[in-house]
Protein backbone atom coordinates (compact mmCIF):
# COMPACT_ATOMS: atom_id res chain seq x y z
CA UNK A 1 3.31 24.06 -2.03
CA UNK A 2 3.35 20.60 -0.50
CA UNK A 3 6.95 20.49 -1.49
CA UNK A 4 8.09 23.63 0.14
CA UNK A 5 6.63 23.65 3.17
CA UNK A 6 5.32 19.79 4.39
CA UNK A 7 8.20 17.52 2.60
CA UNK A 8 10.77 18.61 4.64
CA UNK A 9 9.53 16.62 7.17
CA UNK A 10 6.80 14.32 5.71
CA UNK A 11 7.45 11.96 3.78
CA UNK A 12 8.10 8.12 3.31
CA UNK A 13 9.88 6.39 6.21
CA UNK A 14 9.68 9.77 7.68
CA UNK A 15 6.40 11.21 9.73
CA UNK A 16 4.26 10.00 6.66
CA UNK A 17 0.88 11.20 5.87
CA UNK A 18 -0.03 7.82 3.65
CA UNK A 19 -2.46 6.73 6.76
CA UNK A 20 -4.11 10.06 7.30
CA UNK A 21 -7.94 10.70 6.00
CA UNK A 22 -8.90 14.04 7.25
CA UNK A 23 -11.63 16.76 6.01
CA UNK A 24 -10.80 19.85 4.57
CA UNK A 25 -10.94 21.60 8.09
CA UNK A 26 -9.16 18.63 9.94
CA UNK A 27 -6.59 19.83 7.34
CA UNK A 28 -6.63 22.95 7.64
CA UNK A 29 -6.09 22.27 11.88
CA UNK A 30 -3.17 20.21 11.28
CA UNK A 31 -1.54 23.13 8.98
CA UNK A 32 -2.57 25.70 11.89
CA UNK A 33 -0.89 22.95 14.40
CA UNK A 34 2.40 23.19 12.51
CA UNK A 35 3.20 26.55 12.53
CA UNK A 36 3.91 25.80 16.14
CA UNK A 37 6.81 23.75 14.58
CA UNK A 38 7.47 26.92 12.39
CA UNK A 39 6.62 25.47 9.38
CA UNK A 40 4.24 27.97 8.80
CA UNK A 41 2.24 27.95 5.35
CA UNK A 42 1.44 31.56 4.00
CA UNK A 43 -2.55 32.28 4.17
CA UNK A 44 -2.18 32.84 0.30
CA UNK A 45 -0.98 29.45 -0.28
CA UNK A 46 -2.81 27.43 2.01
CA UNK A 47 -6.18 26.94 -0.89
CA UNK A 48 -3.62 25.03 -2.85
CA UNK A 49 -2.18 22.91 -0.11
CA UNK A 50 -5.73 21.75 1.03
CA UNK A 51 -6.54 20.79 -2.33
CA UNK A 52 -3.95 19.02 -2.71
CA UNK A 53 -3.86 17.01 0.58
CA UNK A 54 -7.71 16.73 0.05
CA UNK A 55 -7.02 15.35 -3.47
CA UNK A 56 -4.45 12.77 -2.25
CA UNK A 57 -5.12 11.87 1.39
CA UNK A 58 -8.96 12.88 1.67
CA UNK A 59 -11.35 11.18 4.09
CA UNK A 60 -13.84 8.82 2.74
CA UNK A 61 -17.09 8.97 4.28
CA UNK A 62 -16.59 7.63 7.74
CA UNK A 63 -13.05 7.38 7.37
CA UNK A 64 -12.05 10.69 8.70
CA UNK A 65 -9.53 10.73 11.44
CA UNK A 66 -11.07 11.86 15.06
């Protein structure tokens, strides 16, 4: 899922995500935020993508991004 619909655009040297730490909603706001950049993820997909992007780039207590 990642693949398909984030690494078009993110990825290394190119709008990384290495220095985010976000929660699972922060997440789940910065997929809403993109679909202004229509790179829309479909509702049925979007449990995978969070756990994934939790699993990689999660936030450690008191880490999470404001």
């Amino acid at each position: 899922t990642f693949a398909e619909a984030c690494a078009i655009c993110h990825r290394k040297g190119h709008r990384p995500l290495d220095d985010l730490h976000l929660t699972r909603a922060q997440w789940n706001e910065a997929i809403e935020r993109m679909e202004d950049y229509r790179r829309g993820v479909p509702q049925a997909m979007r449990p995978a993508l969070l756990d994934y992007l939790l699993a990689m780039r999660s936030a450690a207590p008191g880490r999470a991004k404001q």
